[in-house]
Protein backbone atom coordinates (compact mmCIF):
# COMPACT_ATOMS: atom_id res chain seq x y z
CA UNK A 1 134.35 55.70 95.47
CA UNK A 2 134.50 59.49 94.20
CA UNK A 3 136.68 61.61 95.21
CA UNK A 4 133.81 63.89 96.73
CA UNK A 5 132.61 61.02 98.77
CA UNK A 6 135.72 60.19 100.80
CA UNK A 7 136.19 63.25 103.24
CA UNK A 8 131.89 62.35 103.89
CA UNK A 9 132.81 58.74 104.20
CA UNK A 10 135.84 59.06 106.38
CA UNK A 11 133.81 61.55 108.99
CA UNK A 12 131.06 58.76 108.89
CA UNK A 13 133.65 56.59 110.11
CA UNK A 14 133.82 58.58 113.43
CA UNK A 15 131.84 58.11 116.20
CA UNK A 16 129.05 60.83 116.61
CA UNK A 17 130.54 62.49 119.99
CA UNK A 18 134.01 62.61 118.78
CA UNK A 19 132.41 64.71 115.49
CA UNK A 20 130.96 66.63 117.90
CA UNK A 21 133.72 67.66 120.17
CA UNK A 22 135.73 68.32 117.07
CA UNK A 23 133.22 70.70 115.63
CA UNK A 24 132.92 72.35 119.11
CA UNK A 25 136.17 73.03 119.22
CA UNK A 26 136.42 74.43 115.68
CA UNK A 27 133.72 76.62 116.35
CA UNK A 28 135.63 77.95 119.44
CA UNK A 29 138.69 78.46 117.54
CA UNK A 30 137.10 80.06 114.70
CA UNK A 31 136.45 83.30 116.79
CA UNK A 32 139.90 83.41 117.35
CA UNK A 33 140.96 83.72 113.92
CA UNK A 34 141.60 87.45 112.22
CA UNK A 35 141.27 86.74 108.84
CA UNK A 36 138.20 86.98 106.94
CA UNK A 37 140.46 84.05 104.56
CA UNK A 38 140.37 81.94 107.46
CA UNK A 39 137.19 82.23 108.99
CA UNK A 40 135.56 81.39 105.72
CA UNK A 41 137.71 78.22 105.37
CA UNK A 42 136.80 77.38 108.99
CA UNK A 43 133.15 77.75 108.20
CA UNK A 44 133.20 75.60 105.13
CA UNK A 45 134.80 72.72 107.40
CA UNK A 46 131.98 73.15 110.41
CA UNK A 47 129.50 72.61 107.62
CA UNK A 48 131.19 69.40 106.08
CA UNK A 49 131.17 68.59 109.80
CA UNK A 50 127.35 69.46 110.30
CA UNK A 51 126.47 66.96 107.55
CA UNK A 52 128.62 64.49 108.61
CA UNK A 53 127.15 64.50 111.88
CA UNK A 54 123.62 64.22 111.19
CA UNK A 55 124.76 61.01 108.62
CA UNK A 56 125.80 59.94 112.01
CA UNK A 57 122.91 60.40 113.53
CA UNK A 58 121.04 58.78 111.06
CA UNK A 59 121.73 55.65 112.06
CA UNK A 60 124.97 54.57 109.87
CA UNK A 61 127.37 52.70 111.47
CA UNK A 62 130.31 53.30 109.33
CA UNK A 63 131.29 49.47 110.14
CA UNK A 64 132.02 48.99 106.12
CA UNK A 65 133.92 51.90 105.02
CA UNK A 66 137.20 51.91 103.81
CA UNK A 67 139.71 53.56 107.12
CA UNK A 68 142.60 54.48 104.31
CA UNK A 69 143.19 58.47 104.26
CA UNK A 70 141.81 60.31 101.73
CA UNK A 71 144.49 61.68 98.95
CA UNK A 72 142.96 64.87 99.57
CA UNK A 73 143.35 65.24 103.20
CA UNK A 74 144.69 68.56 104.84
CA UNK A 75 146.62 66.61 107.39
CA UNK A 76 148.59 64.27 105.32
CA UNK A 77 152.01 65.95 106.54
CA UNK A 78 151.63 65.42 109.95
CA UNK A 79 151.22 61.52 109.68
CA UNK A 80 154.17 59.18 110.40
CA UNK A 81 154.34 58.15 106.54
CA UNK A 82 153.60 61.01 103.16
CA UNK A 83 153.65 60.51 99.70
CA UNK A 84 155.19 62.51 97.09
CA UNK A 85 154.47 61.97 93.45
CA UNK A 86 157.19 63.26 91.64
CA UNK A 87 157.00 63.62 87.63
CA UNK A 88 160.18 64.37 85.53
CA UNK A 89 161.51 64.07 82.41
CA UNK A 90 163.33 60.94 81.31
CA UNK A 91 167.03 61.59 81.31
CA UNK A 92 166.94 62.77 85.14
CA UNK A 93 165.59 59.21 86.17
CA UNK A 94 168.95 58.39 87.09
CA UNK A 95 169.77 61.39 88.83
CA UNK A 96 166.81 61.04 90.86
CA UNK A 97 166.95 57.57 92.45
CA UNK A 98 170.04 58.72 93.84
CA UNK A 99 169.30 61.51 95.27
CA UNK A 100 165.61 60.66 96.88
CA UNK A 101 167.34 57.92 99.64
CA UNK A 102 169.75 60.65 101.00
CA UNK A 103 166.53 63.10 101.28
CA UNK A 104 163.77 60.49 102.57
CA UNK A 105 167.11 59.58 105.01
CA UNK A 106 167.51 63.17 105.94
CA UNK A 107 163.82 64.10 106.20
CA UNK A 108 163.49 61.30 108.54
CA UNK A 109 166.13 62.33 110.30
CA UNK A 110 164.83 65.46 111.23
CA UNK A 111 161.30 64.74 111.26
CA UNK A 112 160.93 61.80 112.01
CA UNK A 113 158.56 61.31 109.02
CA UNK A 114 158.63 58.96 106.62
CA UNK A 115 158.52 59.77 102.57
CA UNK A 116 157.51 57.54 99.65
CA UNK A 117 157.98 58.77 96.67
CA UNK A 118 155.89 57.78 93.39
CA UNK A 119 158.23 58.73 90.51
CA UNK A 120 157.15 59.01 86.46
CA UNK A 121 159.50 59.78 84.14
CA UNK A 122 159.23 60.56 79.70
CA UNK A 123 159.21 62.91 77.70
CA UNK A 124 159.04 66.57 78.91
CA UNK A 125 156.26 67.44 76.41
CA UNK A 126 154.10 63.82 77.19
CA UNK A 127 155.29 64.75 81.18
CA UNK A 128 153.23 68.07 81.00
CA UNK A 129 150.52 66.76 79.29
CA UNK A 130 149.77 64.25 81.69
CA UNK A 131 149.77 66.32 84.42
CA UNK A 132 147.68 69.01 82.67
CA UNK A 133 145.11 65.97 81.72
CA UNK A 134 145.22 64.58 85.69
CA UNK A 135 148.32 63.42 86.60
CA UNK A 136 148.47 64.44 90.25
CA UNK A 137 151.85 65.41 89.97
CA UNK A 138 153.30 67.40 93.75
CA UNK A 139 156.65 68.73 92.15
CA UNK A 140 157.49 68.66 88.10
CA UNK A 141 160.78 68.72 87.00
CA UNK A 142 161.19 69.39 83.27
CA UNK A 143 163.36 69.52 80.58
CA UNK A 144 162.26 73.65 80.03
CA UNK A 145 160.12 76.07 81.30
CA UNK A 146 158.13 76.70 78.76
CA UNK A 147 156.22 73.37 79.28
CA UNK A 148 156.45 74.14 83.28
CA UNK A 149 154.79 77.98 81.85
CA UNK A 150 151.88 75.51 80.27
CA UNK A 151 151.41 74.24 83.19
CA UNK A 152 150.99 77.68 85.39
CA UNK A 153 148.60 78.02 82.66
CA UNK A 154 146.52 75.13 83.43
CA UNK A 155 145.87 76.63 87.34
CA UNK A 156 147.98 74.10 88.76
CA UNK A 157 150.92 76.25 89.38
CA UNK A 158 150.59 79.72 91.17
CA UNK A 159 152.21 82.69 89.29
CA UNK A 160 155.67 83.78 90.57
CA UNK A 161 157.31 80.22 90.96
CA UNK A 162 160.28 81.03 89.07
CA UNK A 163 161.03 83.34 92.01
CA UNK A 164 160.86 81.09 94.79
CA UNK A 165 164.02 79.53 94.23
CA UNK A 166 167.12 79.98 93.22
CA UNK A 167 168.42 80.68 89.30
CA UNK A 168 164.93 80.86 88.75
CA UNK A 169 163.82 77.94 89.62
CA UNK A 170 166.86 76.22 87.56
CA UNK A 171 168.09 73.12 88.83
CA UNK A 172 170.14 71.14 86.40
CA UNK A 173 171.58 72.20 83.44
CA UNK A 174 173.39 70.87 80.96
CA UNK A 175 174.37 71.98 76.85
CA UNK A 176 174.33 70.63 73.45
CA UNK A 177 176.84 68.07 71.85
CA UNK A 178 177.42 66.70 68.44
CA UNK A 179 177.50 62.86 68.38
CA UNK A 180 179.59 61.72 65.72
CA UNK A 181 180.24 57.95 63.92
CA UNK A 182 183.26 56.55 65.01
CA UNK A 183 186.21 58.39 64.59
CA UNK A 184 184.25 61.70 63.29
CA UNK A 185 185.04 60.48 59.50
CA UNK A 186 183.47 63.84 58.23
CA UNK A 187 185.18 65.81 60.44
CA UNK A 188 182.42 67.75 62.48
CA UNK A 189 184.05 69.94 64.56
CA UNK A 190 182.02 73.20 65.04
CA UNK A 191 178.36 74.70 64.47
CA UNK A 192 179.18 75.53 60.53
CA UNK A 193 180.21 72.33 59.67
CA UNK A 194 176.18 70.88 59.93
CA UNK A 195 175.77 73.15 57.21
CA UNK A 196 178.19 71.27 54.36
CA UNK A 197 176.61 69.74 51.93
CA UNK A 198 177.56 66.36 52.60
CA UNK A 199 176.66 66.13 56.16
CA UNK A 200 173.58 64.88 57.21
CA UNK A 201 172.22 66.06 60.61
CA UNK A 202 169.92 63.70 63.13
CA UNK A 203 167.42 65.46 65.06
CA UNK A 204 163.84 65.81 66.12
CA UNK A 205 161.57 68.38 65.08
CA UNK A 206 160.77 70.98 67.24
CA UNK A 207 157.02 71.41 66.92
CA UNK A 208 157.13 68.07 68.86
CA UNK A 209 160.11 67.41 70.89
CA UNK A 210 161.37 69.67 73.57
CA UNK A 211 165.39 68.54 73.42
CA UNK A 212 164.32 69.62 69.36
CA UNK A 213 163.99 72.97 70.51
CA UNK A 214 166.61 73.31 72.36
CA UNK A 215 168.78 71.99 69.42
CA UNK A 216 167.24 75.06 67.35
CA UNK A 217 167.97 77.87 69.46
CA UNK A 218 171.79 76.37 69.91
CA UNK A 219 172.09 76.72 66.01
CA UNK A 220 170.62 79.81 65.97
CA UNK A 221 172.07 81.28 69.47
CA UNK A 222 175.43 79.96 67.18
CA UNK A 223 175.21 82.80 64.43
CA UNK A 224 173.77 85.10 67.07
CA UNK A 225 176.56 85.08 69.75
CA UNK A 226 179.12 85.27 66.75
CA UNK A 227 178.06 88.62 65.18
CA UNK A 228 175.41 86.82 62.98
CA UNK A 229 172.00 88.72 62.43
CA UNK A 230 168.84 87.17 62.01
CA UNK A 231 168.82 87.42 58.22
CA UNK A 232 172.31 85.65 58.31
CA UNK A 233 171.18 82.93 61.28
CA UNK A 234 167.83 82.06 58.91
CA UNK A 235 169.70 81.31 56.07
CA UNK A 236 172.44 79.03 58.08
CA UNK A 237 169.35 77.27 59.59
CA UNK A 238 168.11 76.76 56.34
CA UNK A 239 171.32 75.12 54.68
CA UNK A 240 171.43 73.28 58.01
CA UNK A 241 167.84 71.78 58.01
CA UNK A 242 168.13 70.95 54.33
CA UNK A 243 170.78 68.55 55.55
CA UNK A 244 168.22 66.71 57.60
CA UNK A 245 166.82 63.62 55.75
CA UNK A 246 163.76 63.07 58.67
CA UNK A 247 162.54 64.46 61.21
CA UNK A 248 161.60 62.70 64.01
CA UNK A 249 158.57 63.11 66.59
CA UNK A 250 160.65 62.95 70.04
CA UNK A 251 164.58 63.05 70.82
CA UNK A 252 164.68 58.97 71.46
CA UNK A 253 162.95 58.20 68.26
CA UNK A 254 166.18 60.69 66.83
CA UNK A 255 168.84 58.35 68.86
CA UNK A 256 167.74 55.34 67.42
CA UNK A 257 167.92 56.40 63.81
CA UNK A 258 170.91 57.18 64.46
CA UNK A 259 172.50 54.67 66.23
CA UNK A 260 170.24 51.81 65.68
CA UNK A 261 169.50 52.41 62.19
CA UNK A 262 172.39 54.24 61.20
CA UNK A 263 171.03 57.14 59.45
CA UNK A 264 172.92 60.33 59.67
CA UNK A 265 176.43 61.27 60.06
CA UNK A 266 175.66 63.97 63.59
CA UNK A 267 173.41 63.90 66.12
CA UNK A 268 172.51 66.54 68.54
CA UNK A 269 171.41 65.78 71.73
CA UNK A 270 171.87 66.52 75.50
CA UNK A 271 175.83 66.39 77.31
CA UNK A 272 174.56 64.27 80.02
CA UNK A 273 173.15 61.90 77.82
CA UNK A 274 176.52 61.60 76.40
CA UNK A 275 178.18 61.55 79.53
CA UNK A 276 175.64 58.66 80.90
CA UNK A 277 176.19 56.32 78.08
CA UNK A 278 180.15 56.39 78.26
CA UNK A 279 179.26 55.37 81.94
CA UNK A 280 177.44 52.77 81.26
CA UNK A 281 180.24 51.19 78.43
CA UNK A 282 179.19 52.92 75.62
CA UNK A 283 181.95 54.10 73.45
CA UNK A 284 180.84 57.43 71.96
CA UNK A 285 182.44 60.22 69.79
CA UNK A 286 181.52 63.68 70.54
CA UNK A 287 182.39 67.51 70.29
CA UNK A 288 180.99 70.21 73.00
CA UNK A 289 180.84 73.10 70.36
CA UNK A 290 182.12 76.30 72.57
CA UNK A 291 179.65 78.87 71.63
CA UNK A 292 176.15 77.04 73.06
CA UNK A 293 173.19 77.48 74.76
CA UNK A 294 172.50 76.92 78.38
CA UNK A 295 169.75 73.90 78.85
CA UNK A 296 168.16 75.12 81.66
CA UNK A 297 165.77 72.66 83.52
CA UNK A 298 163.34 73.80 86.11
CA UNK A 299 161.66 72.60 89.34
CA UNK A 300 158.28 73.61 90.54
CA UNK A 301 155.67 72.70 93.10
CA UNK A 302 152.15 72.16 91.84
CA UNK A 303 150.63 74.35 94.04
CA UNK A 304 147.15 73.15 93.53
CA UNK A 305 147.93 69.34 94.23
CA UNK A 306 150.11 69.85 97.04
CA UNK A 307 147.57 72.01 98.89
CA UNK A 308 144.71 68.67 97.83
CA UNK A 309 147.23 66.38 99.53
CA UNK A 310 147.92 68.31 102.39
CA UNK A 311 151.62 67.60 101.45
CA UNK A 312 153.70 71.05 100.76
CA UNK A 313 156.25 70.63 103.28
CA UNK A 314 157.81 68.47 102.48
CA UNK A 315 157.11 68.74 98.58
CA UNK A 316 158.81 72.04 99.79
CA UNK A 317 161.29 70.21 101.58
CA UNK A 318 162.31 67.98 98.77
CA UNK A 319 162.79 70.92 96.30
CA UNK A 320 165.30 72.62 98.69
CA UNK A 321 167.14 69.97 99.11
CA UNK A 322 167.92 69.33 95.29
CA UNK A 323 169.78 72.50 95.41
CA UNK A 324 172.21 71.17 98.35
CA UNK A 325 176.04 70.41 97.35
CA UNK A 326 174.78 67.25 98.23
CA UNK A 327 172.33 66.40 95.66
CA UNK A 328 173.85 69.01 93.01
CA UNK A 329 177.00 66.56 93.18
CA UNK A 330 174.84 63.46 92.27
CA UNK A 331 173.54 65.56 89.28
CA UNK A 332 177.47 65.87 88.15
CA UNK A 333 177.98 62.53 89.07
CA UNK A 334 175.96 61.54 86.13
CA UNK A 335 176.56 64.39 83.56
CA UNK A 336 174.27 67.50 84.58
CA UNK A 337 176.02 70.49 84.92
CA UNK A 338 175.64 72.20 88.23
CA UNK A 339 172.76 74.99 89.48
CA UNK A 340 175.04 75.19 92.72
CA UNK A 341 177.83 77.76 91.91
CA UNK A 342 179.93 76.50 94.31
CA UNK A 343 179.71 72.78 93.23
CA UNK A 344 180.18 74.24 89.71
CA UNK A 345 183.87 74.73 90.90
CA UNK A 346 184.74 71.97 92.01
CA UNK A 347 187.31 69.74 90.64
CA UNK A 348 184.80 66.91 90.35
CA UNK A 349 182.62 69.63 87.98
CA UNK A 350 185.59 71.19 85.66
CA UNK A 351 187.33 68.02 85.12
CA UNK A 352 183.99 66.57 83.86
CA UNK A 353 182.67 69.18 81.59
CA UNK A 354 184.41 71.14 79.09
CA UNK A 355 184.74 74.88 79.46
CA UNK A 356 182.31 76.59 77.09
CA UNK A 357 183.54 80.10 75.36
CA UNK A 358 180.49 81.51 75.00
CA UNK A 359 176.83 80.52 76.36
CA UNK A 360 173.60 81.96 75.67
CA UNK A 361 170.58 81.57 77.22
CA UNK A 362 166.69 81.57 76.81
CA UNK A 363 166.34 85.18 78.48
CA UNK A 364 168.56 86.02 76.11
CA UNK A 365 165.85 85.29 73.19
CA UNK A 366 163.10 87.40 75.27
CA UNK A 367 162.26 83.95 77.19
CA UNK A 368 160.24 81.00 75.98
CA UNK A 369 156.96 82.57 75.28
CA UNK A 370 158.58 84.62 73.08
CA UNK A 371 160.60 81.97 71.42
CA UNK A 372 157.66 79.82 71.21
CA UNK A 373 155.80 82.57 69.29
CA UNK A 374 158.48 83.74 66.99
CA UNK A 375 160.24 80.49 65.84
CA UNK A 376 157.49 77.19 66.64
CA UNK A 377 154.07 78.88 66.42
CA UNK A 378 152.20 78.01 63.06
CA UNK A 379 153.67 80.61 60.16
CA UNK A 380 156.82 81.03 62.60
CA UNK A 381 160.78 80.99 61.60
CA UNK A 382 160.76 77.35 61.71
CA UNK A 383 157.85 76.53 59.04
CA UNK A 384 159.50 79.30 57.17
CA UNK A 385 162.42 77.30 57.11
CA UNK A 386 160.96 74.06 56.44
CA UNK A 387 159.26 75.91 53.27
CA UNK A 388 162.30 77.18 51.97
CA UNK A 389 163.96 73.24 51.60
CA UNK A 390 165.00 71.58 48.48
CA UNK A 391 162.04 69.32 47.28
């Protein structure tokens, strides 16, 4: 059935009197209403309710249509059970199945509601995509906002959403670490070191992978934040891409050439993901360098599917609560670094993570359309780099 038909179908479903009393009674409380918004909206509905009626009274029965509610329904909140389709990138998966019990517990708690969530998780690039191409997506948590910018762009997300919420819509974080072989034979301790010429650097490239990018700006943010200029962080850059035999499409394709093929002698990649594999028995050599960049990942409401599913409450809701000590402490729990300033003090927090000298972040670079279109566009400081290689 199309999505079009279902609202007509579902009305056909009602008997003809109790389509009429509602439309009375919409009619009567449209003359009530102020807004020109609303009394426009309120006409639209009386006329989806005028055809309806005279299906009605055309003689259909309604005896075989389908009674399930229509994903597009206005009311969907106000039932005893809602759905939430949340999509995220992959490394939060964790994070997030502990987290959703103590809110669907909570929401039900107070409203007596109950909350399913549908849950996709990959890679932040493939994540926005999706959604972009269809994916009905109520809240999108990924890995920058740049790809959340993409998909403002789209018309999914009203304008403004970094605003909404706290740290600018920021809520996890976490930095960049070197993974090492066993016993850090080379001797990688800092940012410089990548750039030796026996050291050969894992990573993925940055046209395609989003954890890529973030492992660009920390080598440049490196020179930067140390008196560096631009002419000076290009040609570090340089040396250091020059030690990188390939280039892989997405950060897990970069993982397992390094640790399942064994190419490489450092790998960059997120802190939590560090911190999550020594949890799970994983023995694994690292060094938090302490000039570094602040991974900032955001959470947003899609504006446009919330509002189809009649859901934004507690979409709302849900988003809110992520930024409670109690579900900022599951995000430390399995490596994040906190959004919540005060569960950023903890004990639990600064035992965990390592204290960082000197961070910089993507406003810092002008923000990420600006990034995007001086270092990854076509022509940009990256290709430039690449150019520049030894053949």
């Amino acid at each position: 059935m199309s999505l079009w038909q279902r609202p007509l179908k579902g009305l056909q479903a009602m008997s003809y009197d109790k389509l009429r009393r509602i439309y009375a009674e919409r009619r009567t409380y449209r003359f009530r209403l102020n807004s020109l918004k609303s009394f426009v909206s309120l006409f639209l509905v009386g006329t989806v309710l005028s055809v309806a009626l005279a299906a009605c009274s055309g003689g259909g029965n309604g005896s075989n249509v389908s009674s399930e509610t229509p994903s597009a329904s206005p009311v969907a909140a106000s039932k005893d059970n809602v759905e939430i389709t949340l999509v995220s990138f992959a490394v939060t998966k964790a994070a997030h199945e502990a987290i959703i019990p103590k809110f669907v517990e909570q929401w039900k708690k107070d409203h007596n509601q109950t909350v399913v969530f549908r849950q996709s998780y990959g890679g932040s690039g493939s994540q926005t995509r999706a959604v972009i191409d269809g994916l009905e997506a109520d809240i999108v948590h990924l890995a920058l906002a740049g790809d959340t910018q993409k998909i403002e762009k789209a018309g999914l997300i009203q304008p403004g959403w970094e605003k909404e919420l706290p740290n600018n819509a920021i809520v996890s974080k976490s930095v960049a670490a070197l993974i090492t072989r066993s016993g850090n034979p080379k001797g990688i301790k800092t940012w410089e070191d990548l750039a030796t010429g026996d050291v050969k650097m894992i990573t993925a490239d940055p046209k395609t992978s989003g954890i890529a990018r973030w492992n660009f700006l920390a080598l440049w943010n490196s020179v930067i934040k140390t008196g560096g200029d631009e002419a000076k962080a290009t040609e570090f850059l340089t040396k250091v891409y020059n030690n990188v035999p390939i280039l892989t499409k997405d950060a897990r394709e970069a993982t397992d050439a390094f640790a399942k093929q064994g190419q490489g002698d450092v790998l960059i990649n997120y802190e939590n993901e560090v911190i999550l594999a020594q949890q799970k028995g994983e023995k694994v050599d690292y060094i938090v360098p302490d000039v570094n960049i602040s991974i900032d990942n955001p959470i947003a409401v899609v504006d446009k599917n919330v509002d189809k599913h009649g859901n934004r409450e507690v979409a709302e809701g849900f988003v809110k609560f992520l930024y409670t000590p109690e579900a900022q402490e599951e995000f430390v729990k399995l490596g994040f670094r906190p959004a919540n300033e005060e569960v950023a003090q903890t004990k639990a927090a600064t035992d965990k993570f390592p204290k960082v000298k000197t961070l910089g972040t993507v406003s810092d670079f002008g923000g990420w359309e600006a990034i995007d279109q001086k270092f990854f566009t076509d022509g940009g400081v990256f290709d430039k780099i690449q150019a520049q290689k030894r053949r």
